[in-house]
C-alpha atoms as a PDB file:
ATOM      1  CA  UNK A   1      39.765 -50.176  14.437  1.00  0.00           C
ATOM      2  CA  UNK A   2      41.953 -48.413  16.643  1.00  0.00           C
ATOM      3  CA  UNK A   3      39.689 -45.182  19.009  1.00  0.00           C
ATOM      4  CA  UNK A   4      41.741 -41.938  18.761  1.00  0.00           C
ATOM      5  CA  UNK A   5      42.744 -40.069  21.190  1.00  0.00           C
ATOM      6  CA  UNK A   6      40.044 -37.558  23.776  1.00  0.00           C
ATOM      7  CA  UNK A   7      42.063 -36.064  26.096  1.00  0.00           C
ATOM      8  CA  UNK A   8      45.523 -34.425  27.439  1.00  0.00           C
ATOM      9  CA  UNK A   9      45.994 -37.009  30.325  1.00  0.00           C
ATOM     10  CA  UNK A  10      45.995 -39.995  27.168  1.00  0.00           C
ATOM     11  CA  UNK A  11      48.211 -37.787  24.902  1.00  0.00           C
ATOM     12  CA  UNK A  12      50.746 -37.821  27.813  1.00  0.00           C
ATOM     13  CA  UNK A  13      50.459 -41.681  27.612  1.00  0.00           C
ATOM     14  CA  UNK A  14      52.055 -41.655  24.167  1.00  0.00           C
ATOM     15  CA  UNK A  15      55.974 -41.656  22.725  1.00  0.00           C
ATOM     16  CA  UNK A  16      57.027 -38.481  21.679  1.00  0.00           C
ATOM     17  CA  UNK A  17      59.439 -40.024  18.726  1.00  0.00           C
ATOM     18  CA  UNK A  18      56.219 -42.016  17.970  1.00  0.00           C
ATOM     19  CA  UNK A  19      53.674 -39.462  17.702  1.00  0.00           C
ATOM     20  CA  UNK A  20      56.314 -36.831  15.868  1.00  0.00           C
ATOM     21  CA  UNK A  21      57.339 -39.731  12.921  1.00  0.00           C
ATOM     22  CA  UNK A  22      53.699 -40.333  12.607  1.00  0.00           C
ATOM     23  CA  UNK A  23      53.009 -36.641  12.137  1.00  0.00           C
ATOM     24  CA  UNK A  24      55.549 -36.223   9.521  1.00  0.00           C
ATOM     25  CA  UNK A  25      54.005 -39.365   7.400  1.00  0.00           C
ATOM     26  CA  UNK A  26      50.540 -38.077   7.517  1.00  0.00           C
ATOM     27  CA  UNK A  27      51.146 -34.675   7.028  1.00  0.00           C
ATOM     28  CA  UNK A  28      52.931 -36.368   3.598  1.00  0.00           C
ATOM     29  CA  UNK A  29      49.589 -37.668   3.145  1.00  0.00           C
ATOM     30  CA  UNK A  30      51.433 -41.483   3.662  1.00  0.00           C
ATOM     31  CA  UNK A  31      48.171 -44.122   3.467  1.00  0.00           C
ATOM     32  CA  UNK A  32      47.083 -45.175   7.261  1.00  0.00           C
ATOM     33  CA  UNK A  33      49.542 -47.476   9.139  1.00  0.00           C
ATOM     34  CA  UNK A  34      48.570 -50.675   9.521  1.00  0.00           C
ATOM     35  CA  UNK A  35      48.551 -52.726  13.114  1.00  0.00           C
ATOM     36  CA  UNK A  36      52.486 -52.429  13.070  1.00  0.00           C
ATOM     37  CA  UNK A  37      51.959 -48.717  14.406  1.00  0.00           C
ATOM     38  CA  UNK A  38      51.609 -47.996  17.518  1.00  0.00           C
ATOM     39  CA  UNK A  39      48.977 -45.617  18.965  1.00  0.00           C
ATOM     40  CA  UNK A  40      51.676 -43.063  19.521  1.00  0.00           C
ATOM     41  CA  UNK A  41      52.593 -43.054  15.970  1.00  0.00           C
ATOM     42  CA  UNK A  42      48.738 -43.366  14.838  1.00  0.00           C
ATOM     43  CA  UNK A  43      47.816 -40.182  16.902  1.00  0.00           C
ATOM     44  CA  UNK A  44      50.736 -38.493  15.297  1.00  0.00           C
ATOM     45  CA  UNK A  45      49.725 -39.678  11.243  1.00  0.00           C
ATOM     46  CA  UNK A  46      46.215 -38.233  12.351  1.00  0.00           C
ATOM     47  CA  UNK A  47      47.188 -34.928  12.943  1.00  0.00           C
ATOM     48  CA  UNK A  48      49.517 -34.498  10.601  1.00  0.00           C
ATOM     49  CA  UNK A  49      46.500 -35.379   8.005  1.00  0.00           C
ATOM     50  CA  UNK A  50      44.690 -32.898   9.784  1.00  0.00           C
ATOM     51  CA  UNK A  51      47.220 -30.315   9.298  1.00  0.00           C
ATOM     52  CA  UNK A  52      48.161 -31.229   5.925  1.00  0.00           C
ATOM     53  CA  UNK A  53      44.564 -30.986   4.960  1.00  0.00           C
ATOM     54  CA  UNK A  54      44.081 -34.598   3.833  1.00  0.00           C
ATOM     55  CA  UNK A  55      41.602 -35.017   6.083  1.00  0.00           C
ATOM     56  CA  UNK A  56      39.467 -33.478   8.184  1.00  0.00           C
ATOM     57  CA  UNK A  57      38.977 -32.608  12.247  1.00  0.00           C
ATOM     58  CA  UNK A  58      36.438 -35.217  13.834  1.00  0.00           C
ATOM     59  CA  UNK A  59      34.845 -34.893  17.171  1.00  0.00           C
ATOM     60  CA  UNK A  60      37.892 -36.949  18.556  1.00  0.00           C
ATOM     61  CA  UNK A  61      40.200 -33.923  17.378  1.00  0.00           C
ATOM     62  CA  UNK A  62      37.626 -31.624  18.639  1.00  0.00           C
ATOM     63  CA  UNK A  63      37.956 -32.886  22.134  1.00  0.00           C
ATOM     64  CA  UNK A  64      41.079 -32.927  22.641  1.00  0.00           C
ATOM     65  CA  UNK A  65      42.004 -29.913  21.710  1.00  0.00           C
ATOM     66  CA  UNK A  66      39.425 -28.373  24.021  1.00  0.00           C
ATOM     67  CA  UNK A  67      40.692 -30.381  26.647  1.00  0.00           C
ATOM     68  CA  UNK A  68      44.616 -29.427  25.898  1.00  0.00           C
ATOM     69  CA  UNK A  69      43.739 -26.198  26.579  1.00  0.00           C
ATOM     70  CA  UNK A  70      41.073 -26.824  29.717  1.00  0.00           C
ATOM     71  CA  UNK A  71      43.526 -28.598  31.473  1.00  0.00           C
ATOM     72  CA  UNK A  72      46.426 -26.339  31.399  1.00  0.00           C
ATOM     73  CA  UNK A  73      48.227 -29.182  29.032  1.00  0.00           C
ATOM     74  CA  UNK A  74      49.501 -26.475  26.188  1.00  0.00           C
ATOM     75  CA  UNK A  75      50.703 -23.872  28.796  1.00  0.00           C
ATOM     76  CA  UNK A  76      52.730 -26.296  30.553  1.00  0.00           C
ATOM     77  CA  UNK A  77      54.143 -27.940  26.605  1.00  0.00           C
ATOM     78  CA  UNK A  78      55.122 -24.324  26.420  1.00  0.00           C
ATOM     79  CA  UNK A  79      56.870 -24.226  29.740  1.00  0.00           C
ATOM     80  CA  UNK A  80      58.580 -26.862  29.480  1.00  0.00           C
ATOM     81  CA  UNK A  81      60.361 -26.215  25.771  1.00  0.00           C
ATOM     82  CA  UNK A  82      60.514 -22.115  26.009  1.00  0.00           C
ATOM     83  CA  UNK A  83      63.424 -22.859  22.691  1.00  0.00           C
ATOM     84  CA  UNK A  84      60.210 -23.725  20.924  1.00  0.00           C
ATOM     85  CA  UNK A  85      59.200 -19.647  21.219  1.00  0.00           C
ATOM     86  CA  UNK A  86      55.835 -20.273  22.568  1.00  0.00           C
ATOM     87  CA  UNK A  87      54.213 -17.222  24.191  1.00  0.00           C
ATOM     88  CA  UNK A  88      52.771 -17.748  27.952  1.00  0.00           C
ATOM     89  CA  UNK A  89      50.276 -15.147  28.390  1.00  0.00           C
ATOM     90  CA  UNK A  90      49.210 -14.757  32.478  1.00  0.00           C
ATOM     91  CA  UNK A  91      45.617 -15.265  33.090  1.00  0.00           C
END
């Protein structure tokens, strides 16, 4: 049983390419990957169930996303890839 993901200094651990093909299989509601997946991809297929609504947010999901956003993680996603049309707000 693979433990997901708590916080933004693990989520910088993972592969990108990984985590975004993941996404795009669980968001198609695609069954959960076996031990051939990595993490990366794993973490991705979770939220994309999440945000596809096949599934829903645990206290895993729950603590990450409080600490993406305690840490300063999201501000600095949206920093680097401004082409993505993310808003900074100061403060």
């Amino acid at each position: 049983m693979r433990i997901p993901i708590r916080t933004a200094a693990e989520l910088d651990l993972l592969d990108d390419a990984e985590v975004q093909e993941g996404y795009w299989d669980g968001r198609s509601n695609e069954p959960e990957p076996g031990d051939n997946r990595s993490l990366s991809y794993w973490h991705g297929w979770r939220n994309g169930m999440f945000d596809g609504y096949h599934m829903k947010g645990d206290d895993a999901s729950a603590a990450l996303a409080h600490d993406v956003i305690k840490s300063g993680w999201l501000r600095r996603l949206a920093l680097k890839y401004p082409e993505y049309g993310f808003e900074v707000h100061k403060g």
